[in-house]
C-alpha atoms as a PDB file:
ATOM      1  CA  UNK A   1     -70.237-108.955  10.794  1.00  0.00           C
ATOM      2  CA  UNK A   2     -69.315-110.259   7.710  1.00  0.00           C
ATOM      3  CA  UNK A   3     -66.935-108.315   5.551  1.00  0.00           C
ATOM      4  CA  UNK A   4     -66.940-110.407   2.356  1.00  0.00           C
ATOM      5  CA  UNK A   5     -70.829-109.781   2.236  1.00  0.00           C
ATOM      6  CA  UNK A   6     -70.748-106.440   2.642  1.00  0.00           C
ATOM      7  CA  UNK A   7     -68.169-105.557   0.167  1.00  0.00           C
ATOM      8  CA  UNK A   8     -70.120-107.795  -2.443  1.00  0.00           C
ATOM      9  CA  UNK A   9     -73.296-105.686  -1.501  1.00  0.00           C
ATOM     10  CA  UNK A  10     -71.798-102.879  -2.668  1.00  0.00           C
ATOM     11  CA  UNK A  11     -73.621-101.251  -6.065  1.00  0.00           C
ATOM     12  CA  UNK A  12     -71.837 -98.910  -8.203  1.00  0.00           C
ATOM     13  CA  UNK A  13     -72.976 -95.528  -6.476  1.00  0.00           C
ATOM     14  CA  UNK A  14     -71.226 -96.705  -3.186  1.00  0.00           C
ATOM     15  CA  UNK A  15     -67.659 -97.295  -5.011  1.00  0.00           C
ATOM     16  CA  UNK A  16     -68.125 -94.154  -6.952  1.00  0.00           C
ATOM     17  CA  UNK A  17     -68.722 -92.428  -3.737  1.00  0.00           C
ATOM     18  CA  UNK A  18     -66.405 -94.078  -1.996  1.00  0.00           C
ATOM     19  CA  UNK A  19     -63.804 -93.234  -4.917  1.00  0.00           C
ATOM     20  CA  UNK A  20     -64.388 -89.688  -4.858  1.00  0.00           C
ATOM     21  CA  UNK A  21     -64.142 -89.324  -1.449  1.00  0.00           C
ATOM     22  CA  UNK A  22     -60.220 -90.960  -1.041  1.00  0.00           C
ATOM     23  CA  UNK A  23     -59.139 -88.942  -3.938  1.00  0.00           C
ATOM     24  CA  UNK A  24     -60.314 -85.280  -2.863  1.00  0.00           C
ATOM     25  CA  UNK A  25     -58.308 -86.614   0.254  1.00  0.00           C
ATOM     26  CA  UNK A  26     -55.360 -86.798  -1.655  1.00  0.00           C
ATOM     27  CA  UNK A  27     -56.061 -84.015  -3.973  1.00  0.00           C
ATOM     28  CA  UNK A  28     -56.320 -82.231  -0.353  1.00  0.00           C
ATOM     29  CA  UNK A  29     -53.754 -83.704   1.332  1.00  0.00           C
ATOM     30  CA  UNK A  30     -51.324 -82.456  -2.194  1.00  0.00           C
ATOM     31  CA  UNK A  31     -52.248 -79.438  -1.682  1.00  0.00           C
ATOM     32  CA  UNK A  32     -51.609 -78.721   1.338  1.00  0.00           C
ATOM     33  CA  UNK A  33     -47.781 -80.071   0.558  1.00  0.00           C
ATOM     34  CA  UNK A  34     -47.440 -77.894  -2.510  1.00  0.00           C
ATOM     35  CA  UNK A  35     -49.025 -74.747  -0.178  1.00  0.00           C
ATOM     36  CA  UNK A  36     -46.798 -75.380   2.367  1.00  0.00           C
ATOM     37  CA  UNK A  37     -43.468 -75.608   0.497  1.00  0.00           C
ATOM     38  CA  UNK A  38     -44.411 -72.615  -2.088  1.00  0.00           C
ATOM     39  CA  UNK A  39     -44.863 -70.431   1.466  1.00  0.00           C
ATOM     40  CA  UNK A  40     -41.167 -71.879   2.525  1.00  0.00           C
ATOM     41  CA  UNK A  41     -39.830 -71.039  -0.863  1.00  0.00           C
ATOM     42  CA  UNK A  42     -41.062 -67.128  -0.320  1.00  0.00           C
ATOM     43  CA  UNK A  43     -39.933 -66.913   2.862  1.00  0.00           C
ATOM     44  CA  UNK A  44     -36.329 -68.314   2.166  1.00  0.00           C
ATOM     45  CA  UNK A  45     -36.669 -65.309  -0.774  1.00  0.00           C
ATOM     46  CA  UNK A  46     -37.850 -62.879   1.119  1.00  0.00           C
ATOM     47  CA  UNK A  47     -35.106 -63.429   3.561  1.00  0.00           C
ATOM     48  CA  UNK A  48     -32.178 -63.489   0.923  1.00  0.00           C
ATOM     49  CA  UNK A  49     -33.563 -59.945  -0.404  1.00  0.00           C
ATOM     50  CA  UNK A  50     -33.597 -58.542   3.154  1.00  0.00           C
ATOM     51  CA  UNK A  51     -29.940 -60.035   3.619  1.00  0.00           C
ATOM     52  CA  UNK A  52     -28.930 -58.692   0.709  1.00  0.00           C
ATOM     53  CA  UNK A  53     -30.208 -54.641   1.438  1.00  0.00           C
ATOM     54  CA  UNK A  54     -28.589 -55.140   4.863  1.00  0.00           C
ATOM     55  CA  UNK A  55     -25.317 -56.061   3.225  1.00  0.00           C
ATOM     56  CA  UNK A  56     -25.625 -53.221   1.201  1.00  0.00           C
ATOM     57  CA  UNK A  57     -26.788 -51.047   3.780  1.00  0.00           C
ATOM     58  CA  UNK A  58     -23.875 -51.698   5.995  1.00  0.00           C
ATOM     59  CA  UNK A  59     -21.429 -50.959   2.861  1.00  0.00           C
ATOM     60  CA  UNK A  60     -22.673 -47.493   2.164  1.00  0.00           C
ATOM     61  CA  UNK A  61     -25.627 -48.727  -1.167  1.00  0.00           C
ATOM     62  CA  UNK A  62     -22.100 -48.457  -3.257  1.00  0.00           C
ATOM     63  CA  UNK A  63     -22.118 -51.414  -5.974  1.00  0.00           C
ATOM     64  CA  UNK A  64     -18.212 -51.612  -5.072  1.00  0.00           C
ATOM     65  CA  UNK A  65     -18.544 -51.476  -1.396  1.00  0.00           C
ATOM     66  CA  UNK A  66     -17.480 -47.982  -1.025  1.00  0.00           C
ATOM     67  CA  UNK A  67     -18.808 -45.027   0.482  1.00  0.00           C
ATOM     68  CA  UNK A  68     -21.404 -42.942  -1.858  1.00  0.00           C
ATOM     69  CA  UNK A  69     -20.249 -39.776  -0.309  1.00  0.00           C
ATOM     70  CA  UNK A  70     -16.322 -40.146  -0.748  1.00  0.00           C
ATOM     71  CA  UNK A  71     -15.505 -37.327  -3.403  1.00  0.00           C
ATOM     72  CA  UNK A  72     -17.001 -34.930  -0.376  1.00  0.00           C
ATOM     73  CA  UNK A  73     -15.371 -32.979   1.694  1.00  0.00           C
ATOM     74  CA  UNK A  74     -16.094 -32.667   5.519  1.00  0.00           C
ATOM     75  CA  UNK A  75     -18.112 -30.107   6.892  1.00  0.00           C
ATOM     76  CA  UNK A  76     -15.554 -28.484   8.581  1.00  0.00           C
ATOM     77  CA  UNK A  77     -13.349 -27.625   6.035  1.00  0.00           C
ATOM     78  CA  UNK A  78     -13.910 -24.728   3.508  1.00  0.00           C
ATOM     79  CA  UNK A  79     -14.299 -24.229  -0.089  1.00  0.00           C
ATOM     80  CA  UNK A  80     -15.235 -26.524  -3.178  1.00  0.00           C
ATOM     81  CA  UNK A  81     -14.897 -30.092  -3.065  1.00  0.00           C
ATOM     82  CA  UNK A  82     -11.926 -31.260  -4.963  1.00  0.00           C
ATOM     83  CA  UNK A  83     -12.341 -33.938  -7.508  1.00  0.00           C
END
């Protein structure tokens, strides 16, 4: 087969086609890329907010790292909470 002959045989519809059809490929193959690292970026946030309720969670939800309930008294003892 002769390659040369067949390339000059080649109208203008066939290129255009031809054309078209390598760059949807890459328009494709882009997005897929930009798909796949925008779903890596939300899952690396989504992990750092989870991370960051269990660090809080495991401090007591106090912005200082104390306990929320440490002006209380226990439940065994009597009378009014002191202050």
């Amino acid at each position: 087969m002769d390659v040369v002959g067949a390339i000059r045989s080649l109208n203008l519809f066939d290129v255009l086609v031809v054309f078209f059809v390598c760059v949807f490929f890459l328009a494709g193959f882009v997005q897929g890329t930009l798909r796949r690292l925008i779903g890596l970026a939300i899952l690396v946030v989504a992990i750092l907010f989870a991370s960051t309720f269990v660090i809080r969670w495991a401090r007591g939800w106090g912005s200082t790292g104390r306990n929320i309930r440490r002006n209380t008294r226990p439940c065994w003892r009597s009378g009014p909470a002191s202050s």
